[in-house]
C-alpha atoms as a PDB file:
ATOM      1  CA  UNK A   1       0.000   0.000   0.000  1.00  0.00           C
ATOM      2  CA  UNK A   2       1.282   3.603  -0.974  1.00  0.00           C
ATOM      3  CA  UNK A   3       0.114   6.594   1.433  1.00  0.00           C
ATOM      4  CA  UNK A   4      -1.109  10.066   0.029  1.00  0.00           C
ATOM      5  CA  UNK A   5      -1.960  13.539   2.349  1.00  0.00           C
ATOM      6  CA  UNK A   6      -5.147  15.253   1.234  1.00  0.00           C
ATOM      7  CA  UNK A   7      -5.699  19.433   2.294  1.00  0.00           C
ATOM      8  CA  UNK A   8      -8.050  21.855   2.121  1.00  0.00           C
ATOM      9  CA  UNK A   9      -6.723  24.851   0.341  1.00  0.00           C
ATOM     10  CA  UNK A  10      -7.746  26.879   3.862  1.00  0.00           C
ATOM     11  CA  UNK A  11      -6.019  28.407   6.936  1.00  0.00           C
ATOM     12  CA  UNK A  12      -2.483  27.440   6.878  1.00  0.00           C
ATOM     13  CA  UNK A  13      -2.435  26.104   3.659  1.00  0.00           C
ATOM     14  CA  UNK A  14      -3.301  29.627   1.906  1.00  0.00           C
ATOM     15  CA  UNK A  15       0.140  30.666   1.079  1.00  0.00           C
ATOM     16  CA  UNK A  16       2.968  29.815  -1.494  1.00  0.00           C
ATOM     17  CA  UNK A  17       5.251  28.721   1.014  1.00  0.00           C
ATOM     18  CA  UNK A  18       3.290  26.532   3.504  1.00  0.00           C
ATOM     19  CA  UNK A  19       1.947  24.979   0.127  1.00  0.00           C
ATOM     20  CA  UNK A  20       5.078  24.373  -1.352  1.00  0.00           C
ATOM     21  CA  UNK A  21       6.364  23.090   1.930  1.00  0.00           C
ATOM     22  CA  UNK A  22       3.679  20.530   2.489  1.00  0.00           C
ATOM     23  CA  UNK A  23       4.378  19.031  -0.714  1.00  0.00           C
ATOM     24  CA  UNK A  24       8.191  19.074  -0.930  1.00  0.00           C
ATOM     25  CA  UNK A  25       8.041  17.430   2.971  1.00  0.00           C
ATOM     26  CA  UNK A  26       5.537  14.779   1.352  1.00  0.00           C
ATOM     27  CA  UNK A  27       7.553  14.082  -1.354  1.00  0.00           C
ATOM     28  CA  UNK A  28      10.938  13.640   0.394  1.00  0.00           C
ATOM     29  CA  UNK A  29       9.409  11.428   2.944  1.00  0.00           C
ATOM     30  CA  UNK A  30       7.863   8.908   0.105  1.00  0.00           C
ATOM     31  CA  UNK A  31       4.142   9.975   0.149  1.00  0.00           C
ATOM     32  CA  UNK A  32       2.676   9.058  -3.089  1.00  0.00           C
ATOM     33  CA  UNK A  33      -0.418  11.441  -3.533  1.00  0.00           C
ATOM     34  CA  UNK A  34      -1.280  14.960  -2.686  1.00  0.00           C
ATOM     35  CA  UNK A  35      -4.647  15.430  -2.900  1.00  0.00           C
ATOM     36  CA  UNK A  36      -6.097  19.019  -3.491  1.00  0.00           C
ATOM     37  CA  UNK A  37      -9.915  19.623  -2.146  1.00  0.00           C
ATOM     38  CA  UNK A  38     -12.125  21.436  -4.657  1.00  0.00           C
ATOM     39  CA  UNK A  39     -14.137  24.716  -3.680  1.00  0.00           C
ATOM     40  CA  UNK A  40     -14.337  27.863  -5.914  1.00  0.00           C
ATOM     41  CA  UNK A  41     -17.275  29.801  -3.967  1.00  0.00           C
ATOM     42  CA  UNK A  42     -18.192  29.665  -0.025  1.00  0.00           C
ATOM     43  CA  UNK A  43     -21.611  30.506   0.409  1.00  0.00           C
ATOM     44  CA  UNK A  44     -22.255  32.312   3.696  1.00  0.00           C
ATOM     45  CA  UNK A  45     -24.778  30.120   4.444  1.00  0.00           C
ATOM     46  CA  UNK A  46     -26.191  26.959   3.433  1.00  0.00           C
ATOM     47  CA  UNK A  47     -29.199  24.546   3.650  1.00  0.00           C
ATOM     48  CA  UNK A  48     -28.075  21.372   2.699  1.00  0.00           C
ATOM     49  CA  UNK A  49     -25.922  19.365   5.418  1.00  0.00           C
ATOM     50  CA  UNK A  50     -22.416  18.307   4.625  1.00  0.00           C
ATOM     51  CA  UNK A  51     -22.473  14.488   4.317  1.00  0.00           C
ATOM     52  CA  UNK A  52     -18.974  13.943   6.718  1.00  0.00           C
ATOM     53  CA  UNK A  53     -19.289  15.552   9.738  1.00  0.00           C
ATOM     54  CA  UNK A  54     -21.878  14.653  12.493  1.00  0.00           C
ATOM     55  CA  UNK A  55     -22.928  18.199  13.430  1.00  0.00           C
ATOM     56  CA  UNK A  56     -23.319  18.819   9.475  1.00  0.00           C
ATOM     57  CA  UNK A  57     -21.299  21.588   9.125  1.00  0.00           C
ATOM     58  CA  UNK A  58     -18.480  21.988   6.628  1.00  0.00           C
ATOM     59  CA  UNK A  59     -15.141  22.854   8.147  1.00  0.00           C
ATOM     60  CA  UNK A  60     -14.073  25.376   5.805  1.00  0.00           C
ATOM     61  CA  UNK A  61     -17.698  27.090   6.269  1.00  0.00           C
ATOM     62  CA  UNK A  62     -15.895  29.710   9.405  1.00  0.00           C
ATOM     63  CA  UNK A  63     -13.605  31.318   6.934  1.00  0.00           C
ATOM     64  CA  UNK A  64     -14.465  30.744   3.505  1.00  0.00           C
ATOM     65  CA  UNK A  65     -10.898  30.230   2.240  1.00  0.00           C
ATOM     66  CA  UNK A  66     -10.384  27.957  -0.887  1.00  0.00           C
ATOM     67  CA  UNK A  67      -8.026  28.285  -4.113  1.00  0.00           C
ATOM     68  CA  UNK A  68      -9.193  26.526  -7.209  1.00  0.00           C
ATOM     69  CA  UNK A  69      -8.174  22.408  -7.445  1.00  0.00           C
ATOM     70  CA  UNK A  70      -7.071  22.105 -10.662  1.00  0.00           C
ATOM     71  CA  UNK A  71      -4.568  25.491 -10.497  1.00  0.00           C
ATOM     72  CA  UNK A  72      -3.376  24.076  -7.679  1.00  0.00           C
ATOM     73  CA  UNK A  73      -2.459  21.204  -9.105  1.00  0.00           C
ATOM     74  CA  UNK A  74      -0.830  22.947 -12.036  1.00  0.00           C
ATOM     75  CA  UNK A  75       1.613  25.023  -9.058  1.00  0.00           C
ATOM     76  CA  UNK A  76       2.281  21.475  -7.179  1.00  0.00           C
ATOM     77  CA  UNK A  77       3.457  20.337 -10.666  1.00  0.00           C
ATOM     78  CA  UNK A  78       6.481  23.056 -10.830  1.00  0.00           C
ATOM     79  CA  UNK A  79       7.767  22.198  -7.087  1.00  0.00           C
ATOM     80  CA  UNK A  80       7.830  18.727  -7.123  1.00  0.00           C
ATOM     81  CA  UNK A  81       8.940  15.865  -9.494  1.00  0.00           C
ATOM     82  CA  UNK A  82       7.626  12.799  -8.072  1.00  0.00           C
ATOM     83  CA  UNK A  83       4.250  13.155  -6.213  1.00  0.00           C
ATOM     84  CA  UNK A  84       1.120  12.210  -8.231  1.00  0.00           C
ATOM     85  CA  UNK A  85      -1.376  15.114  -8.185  1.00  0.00           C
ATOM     86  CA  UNK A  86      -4.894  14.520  -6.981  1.00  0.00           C
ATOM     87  CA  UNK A  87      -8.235  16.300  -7.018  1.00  0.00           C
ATOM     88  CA  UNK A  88      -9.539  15.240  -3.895  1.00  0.00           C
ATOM     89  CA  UNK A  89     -12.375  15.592  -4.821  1.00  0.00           C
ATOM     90  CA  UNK A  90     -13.522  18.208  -8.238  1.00  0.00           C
ATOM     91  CA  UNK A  91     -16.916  18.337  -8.338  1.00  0.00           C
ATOM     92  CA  UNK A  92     -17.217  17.515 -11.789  1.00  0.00           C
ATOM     93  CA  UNK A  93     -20.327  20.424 -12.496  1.00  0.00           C
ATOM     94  CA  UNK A  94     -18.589  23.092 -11.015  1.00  0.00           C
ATOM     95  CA  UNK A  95     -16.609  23.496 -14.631  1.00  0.00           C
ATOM     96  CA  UNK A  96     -17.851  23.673 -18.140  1.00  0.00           C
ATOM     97  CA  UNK A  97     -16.454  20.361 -19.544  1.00  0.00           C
ATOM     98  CA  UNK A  98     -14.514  21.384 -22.106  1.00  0.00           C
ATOM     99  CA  UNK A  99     -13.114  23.793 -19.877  1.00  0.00           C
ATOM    100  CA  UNK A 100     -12.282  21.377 -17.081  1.00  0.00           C
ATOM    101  CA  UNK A 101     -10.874  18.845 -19.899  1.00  0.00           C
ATOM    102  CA  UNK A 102      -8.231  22.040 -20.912  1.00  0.00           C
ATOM    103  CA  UNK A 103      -7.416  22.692 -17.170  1.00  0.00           C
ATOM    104  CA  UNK A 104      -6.525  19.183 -16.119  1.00  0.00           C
ATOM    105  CA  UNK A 105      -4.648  18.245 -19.522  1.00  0.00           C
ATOM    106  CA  UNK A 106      -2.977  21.273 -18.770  1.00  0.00           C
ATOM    107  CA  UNK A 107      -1.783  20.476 -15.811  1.00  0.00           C
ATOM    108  CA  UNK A 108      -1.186  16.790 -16.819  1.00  0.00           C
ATOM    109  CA  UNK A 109       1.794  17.702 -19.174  1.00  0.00           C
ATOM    110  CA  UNK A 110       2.805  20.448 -17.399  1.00  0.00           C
ATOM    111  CA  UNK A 111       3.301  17.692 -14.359  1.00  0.00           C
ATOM    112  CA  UNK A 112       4.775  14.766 -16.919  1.00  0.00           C
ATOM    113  CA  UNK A 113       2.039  12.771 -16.388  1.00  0.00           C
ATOM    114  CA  UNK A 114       1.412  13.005 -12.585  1.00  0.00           C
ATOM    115  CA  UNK A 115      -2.354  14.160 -12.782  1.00  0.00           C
ATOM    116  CA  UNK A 116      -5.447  12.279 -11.517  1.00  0.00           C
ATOM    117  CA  UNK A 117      -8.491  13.233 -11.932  1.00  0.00           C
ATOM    118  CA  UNK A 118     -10.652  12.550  -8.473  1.00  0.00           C
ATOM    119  CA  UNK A 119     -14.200  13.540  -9.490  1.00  0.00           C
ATOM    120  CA  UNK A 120     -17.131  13.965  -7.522  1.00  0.00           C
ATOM    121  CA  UNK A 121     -21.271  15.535  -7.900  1.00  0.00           C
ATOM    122  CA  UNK A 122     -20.864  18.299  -5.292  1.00  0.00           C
ATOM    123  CA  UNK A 123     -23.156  18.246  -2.079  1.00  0.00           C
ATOM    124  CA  UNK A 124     -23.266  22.013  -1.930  1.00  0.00           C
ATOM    125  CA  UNK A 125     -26.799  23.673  -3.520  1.00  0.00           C
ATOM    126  CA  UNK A 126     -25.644  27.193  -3.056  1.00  0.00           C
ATOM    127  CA  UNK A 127     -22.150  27.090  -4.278  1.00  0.00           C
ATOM    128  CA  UNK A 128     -23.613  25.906  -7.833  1.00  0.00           C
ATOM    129  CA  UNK A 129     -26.092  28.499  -8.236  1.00  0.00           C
ATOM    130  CA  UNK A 130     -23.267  31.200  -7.256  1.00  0.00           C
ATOM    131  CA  UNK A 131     -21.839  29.430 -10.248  1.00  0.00           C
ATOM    132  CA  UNK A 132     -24.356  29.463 -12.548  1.00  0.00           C
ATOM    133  CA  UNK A 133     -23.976  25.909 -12.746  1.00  0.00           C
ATOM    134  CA  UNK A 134     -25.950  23.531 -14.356  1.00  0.00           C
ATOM    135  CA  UNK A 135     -29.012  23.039 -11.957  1.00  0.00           C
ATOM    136  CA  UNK A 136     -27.754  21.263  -8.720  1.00  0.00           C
ATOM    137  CA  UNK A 137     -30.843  18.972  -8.899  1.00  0.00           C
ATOM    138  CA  UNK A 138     -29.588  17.190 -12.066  1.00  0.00           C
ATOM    139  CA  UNK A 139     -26.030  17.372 -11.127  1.00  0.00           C
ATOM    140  CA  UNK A 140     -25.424  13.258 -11.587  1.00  0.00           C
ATOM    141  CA  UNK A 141     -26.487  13.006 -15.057  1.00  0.00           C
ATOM    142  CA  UNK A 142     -24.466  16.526 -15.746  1.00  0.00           C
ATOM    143  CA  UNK A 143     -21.386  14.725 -14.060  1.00  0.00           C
ATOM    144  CA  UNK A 144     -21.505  11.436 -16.373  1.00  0.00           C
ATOM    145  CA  UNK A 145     -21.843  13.363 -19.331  1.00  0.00           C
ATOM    146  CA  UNK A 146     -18.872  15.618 -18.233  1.00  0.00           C
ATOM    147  CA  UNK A 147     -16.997  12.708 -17.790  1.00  0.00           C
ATOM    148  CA  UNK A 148     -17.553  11.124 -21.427  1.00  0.00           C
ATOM    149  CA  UNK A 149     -16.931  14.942 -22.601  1.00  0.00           C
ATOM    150  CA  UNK A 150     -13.342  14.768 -20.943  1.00  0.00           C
ATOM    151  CA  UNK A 151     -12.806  11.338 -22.307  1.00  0.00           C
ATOM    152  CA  UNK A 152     -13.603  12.020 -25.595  1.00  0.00           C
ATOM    153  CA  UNK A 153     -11.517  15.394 -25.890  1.00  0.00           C
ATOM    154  CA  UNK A 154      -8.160  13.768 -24.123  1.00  0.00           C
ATOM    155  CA  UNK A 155      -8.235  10.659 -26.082  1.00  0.00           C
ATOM    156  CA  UNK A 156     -10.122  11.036 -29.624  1.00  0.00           C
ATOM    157  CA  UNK A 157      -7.998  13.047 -32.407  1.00  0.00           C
ATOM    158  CA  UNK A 158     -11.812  14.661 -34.142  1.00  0.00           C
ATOM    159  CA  UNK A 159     -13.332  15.079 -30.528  1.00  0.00           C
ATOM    160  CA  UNK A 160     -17.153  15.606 -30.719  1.00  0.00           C
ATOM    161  CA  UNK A 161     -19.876  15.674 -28.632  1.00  0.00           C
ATOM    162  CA  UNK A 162     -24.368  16.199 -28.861  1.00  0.00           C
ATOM    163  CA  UNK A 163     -25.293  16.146 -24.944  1.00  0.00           C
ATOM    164  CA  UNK A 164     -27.914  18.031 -23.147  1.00  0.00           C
ATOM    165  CA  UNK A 165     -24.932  19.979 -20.827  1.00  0.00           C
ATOM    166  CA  UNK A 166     -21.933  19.739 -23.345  1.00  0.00           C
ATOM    167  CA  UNK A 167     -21.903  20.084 -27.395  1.00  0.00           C
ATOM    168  CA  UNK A 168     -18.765  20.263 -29.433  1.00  0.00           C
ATOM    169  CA  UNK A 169     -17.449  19.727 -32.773  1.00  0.00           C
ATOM    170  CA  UNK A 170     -15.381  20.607 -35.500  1.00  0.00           C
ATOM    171  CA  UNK A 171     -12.441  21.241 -32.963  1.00  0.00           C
ATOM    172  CA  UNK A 172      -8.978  20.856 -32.114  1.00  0.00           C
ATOM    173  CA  UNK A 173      -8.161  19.610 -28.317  1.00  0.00           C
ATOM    174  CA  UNK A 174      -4.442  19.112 -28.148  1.00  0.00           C
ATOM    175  CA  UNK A 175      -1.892  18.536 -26.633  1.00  0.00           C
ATOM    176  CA  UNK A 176      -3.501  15.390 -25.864  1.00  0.00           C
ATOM    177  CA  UNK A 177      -2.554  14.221 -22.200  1.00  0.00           C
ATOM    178  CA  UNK A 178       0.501  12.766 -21.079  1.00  0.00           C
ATOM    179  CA  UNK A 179      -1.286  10.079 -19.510  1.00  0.00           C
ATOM    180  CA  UNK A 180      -2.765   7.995 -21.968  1.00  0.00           C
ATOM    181  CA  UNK A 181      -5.201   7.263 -23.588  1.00  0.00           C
ATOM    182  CA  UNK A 182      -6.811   9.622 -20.999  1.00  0.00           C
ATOM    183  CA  UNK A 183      -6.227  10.678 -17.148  1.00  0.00           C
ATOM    184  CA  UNK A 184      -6.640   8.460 -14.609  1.00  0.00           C
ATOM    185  CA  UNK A 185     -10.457   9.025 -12.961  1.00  0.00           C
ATOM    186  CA  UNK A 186     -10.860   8.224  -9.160  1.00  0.00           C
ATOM    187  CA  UNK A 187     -14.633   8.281  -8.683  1.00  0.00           C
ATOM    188  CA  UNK A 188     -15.564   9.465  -5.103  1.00  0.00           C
ATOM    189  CA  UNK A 189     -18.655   8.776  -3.156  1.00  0.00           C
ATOM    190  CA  UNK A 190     -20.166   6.197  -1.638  1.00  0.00           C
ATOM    191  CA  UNK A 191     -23.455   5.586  -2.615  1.00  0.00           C
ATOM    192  CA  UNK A 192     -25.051   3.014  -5.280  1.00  0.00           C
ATOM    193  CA  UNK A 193     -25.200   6.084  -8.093  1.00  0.00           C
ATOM    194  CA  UNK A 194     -20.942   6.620  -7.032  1.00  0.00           C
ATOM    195  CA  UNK A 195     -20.358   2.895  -7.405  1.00  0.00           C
ATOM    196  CA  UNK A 196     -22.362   2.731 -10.876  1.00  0.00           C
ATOM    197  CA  UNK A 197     -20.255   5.999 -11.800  1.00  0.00           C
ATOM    198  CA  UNK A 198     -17.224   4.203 -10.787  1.00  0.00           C
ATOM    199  CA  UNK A 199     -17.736   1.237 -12.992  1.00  0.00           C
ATOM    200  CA  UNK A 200     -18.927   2.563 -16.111  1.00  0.00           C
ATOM    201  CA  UNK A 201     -16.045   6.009 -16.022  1.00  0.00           C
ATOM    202  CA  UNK A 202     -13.614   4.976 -12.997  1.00  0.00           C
ATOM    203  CA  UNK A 203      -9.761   3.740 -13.101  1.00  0.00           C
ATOM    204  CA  UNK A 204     -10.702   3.774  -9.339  1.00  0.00           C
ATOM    205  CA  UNK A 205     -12.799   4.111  -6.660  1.00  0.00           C
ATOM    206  CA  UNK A 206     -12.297   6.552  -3.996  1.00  0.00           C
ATOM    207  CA  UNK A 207     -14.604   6.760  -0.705  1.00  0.00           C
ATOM    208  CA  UNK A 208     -14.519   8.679   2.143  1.00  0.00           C
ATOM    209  CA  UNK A 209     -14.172   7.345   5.709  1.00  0.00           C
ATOM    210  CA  UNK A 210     -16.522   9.245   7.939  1.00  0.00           C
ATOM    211  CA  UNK A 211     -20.258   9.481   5.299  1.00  0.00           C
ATOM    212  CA  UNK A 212     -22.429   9.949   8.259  1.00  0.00           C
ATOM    213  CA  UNK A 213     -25.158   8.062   5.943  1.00  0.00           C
ATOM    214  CA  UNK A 214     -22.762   5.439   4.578  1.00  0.00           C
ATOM    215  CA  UNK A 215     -20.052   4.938   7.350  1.00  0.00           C
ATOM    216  CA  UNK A 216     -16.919   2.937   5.985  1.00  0.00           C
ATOM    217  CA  UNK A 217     -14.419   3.623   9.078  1.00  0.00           C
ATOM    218  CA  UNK A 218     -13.235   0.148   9.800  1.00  0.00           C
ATOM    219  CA  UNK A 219     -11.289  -2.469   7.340  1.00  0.00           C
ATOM    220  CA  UNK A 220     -14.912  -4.853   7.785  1.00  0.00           C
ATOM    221  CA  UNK A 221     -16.942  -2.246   6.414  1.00  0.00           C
ATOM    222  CA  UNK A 222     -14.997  -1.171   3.520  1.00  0.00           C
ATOM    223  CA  UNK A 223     -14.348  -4.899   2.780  1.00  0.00           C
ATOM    224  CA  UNK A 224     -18.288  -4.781   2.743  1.00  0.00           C
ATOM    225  CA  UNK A 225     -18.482  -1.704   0.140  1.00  0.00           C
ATOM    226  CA  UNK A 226     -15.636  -2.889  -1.879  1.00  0.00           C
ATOM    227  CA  UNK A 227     -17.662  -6.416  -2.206  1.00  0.00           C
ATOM    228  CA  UNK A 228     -20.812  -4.127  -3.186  1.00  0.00           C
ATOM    229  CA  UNK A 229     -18.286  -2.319  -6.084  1.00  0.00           C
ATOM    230  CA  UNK A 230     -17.470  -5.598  -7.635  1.00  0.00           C
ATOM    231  CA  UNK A 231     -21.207  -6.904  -7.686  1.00  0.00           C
ATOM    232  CA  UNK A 232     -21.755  -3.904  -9.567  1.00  0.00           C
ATOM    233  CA  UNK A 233     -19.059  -4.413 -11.856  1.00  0.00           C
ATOM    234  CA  UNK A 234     -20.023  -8.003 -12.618  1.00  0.00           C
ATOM    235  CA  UNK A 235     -23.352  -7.057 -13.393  1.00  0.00           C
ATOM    236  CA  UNK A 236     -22.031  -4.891 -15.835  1.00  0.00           C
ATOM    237  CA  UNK A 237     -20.021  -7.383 -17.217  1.00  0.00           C
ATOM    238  CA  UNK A 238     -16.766  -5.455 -15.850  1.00  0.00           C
ATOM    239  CA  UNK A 239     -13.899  -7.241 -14.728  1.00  0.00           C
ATOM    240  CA  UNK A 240     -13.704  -6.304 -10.773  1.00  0.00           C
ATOM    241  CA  UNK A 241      -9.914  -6.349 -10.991  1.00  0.00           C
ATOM    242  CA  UNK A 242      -9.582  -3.996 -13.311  1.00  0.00           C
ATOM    243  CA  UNK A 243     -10.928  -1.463 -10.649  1.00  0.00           C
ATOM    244  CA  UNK A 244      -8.452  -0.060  -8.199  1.00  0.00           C
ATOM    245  CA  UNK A 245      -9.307   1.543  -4.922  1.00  0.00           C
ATOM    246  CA  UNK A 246      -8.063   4.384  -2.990  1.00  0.00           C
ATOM    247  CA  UNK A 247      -9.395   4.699   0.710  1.00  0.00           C
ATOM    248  CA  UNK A 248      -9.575   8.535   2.082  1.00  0.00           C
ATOM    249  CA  UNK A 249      -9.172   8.495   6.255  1.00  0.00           C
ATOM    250  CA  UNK A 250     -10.280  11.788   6.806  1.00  0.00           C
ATOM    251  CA  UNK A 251      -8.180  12.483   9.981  1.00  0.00           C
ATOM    252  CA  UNK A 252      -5.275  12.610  11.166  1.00  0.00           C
ATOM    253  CA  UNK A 253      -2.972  10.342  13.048  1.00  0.00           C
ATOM    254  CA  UNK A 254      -3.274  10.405  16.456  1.00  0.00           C
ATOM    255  CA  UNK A 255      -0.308   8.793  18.620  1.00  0.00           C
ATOM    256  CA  UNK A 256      -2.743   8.158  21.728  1.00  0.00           C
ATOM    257  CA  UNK A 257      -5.840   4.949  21.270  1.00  0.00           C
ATOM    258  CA  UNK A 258      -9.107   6.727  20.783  1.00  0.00           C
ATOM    259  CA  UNK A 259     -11.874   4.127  21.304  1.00  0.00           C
ATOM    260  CA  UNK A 260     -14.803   3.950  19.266  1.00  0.00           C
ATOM    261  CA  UNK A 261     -18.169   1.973  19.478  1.00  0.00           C
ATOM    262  CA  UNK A 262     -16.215  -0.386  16.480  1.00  0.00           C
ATOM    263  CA  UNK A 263     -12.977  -0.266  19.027  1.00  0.00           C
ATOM    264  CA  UNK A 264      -9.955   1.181  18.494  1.00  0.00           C
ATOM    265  CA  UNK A 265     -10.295   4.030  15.830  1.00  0.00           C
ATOM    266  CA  UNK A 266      -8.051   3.910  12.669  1.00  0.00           C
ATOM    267  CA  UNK A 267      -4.926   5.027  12.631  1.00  0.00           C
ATOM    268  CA  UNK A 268      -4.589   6.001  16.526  1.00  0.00           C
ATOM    269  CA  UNK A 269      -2.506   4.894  19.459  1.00  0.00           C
ATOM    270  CA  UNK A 270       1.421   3.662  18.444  1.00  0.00           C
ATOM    271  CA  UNK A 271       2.606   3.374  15.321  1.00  0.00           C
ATOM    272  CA  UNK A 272       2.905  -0.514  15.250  1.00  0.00           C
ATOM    273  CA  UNK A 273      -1.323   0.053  16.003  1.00  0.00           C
ATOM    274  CA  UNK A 274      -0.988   2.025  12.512  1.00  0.00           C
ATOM    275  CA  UNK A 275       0.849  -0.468  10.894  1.00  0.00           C
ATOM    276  CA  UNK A 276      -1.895  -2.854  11.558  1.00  0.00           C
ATOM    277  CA  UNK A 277      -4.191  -0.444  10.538  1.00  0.00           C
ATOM    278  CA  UNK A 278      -2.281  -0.046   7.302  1.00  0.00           C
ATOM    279  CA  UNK A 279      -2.134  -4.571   6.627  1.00  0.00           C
ATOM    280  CA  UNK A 280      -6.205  -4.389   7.723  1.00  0.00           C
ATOM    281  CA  UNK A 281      -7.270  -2.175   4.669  1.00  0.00           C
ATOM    282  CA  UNK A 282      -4.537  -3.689   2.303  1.00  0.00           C
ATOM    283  CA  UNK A 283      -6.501  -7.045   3.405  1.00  0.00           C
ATOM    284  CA  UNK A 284      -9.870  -5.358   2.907  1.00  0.00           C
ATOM    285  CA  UNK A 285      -9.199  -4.425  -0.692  1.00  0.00           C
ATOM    286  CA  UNK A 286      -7.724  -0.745  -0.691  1.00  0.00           C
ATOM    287  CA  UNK A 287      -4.250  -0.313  -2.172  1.00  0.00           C
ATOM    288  CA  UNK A 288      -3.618   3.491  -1.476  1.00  0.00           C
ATOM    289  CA  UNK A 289      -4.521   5.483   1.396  1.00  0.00           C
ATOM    290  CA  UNK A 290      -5.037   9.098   1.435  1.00  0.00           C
ATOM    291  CA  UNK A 291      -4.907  10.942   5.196  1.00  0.00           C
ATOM    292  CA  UNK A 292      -6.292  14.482   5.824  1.00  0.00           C
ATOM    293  CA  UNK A 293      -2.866  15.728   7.775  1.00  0.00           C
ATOM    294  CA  UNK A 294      -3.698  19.280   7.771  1.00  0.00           C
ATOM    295  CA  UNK A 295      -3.285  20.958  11.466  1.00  0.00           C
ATOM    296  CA  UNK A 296      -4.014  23.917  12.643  1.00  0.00           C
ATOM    297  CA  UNK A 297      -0.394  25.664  11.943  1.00  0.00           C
ATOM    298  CA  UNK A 298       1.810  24.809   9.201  1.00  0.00           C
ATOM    299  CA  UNK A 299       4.603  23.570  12.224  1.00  0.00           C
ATOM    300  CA  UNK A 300       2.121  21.230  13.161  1.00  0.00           C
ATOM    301  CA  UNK A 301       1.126  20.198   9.820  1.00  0.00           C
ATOM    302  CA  UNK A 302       4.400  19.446   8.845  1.00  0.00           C
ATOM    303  CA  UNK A 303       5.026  17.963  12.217  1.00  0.00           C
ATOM    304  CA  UNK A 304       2.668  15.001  11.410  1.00  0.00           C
ATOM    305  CA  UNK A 305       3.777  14.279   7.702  1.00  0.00           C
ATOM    306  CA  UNK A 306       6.836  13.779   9.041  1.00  0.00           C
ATOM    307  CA  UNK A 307       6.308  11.608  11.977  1.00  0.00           C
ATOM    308  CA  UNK A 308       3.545   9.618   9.865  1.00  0.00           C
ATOM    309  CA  UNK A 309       6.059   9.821   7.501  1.00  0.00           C
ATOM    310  CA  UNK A 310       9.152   8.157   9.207  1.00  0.00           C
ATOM    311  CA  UNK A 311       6.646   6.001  11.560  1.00  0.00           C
ATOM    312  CA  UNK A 312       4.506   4.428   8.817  1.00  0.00           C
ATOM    313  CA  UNK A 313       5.015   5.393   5.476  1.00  0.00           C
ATOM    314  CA  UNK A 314       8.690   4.308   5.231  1.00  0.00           C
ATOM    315  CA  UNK A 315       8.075   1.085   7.544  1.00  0.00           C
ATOM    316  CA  UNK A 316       4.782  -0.225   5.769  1.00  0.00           C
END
């Protein structure tokens, strides 16, 4: 199993430097993945409950701090060599397609080929219409016709297109990627319409821990949802193997046992606990784990990668 760090582009992480420092640290210490999270708008208030939390709330609601994934990505790309680049997750509506397509090729080659594309459908009502998106209500069909849109434009040399959200032809879309024949895709979510997504568009599937709704936070019950995945993918008449999955915790370590009602929780108490933490998920199907590392200061940010870093990453 390979380890990845996933931020939010808020707080400490709203500089060049503390950026820049996060992912050179990673990258020295053998992370694999830094994933970016996606916001381009914070409404000031909201109706809809964020799926991860238990009160609801969205940590990045108090300040309303974001920078854009995909630019992000694009900086990352001229301050490391190694790391591959994640949205963690874009929400694939946010973004006219062809649009989206230009900024993540763009980034792609820029990178050498370090790009993946983690996608999502957005949870946030408000943020859309600030957006003018397409309307938040239809927001899973807009997101699977995005996604053929991208696929079409990074791979096919006449690209062309005649959707309800995306039309195109008669166009040039080059460079093509440096990934080929298009950028990876990690699907996120964790319901039956993500797992359907992740079949039909996904190079992998990529849930999150703590869905209040659909709660994978121990080895047993992503085991469970991986299983689901693969009945999905044999039904349509995909090989399950050909699926890989990446497993966001989204914590951080914490060098003290914090109990749970399912026992010890994940990736606390010593590091030899982590390490078992680390064989339980490889066991339960996921082969990369993403951790949400980001602390309060950027000492204490950096602080963790690098004692996660020395403690499990280099041992596992």
């Amino acid at each position: 199993m390979d380890f990845g760090i996933h931020i939010g582009t808020r707080g400490c992480l709203t500089s060049r430097e503390s950026v820049m420092a996060v992912a050179q640290r990673a990258e020295a210490l053998g992370y694999a993945y830094l994933g970016v999270a996606d916001h381009l708008i914070v409404p000031m208030q909201t109706g809809v409950r964020y799926p991860y939390t238990a009160d609801g709330v969205w940590p990045g609601a108090p300040t309303g701090e974001c920078f854009d994934c995909i630019a992000t990505l694009a900086f990352l790309a001229g301050c490391t060599q190694r790391l591959k680049l994640l949205t963690s997750v874009a929400v694939v509506p946010h973004r006219p397609a062809v649009l989206a397509a230009k900024l993540f090729m763009t980034a792609d080659v820029l990178s050498g080929g370090r790009v993946i594309a983690g996608v999502g459908t957005g949870w946030m009502r408000e943020e859309f219409e600030a957006l003018g998106a397409p309307p938040f209500a239809e927001r899973g069909a807009v997101t699977d016709e995005y996604l053929d849109a991208w696929r079409t434009l990074w791979s096919d040399a006449q690209p062309a297109l005649d959707g309800k959200y995306a039309k195109f032809s008669n166009v040039v879309f080059a460079p093509k990627p440096a990934s080929r024949p298009h950028l990876p895709i990690w699907v996120g979510g964790e319901s039956a319409p993500a797992l359907r997504r992740t079949v039909k568009y996904g190079d992998a599937w990529y849930p999150v821990s703590n869905n209040q709704s659909i709660r994978l936070n121990t080895p047993a019950r992503l085991r469970e949802g991986i299983e689901g995945l693969h009945r999905v993918a044999e039904k349509a008449g995909r090989d399950p193997g050909t699926i890989d999955v990446g497993y966001l915790w989204f914590g951080p370590p914490v060098w003290s046992a914090q109990q749970s009602p399912d026992g010890r929780q994940l990736f606390s108490g010593s590091a030899s606990d982590m390490l078992e933490d680390v064989a339980a998920l490889k066991k339960a199907g996921a082969r990369h784990a993403i951790l949400y590392l980001q602390r309060p200061t950027i000492e204490e940010t950096l602080d963790t990668i690098q004692r996660f870093g020395e403690e499990v990453v280099r041992k596992a």
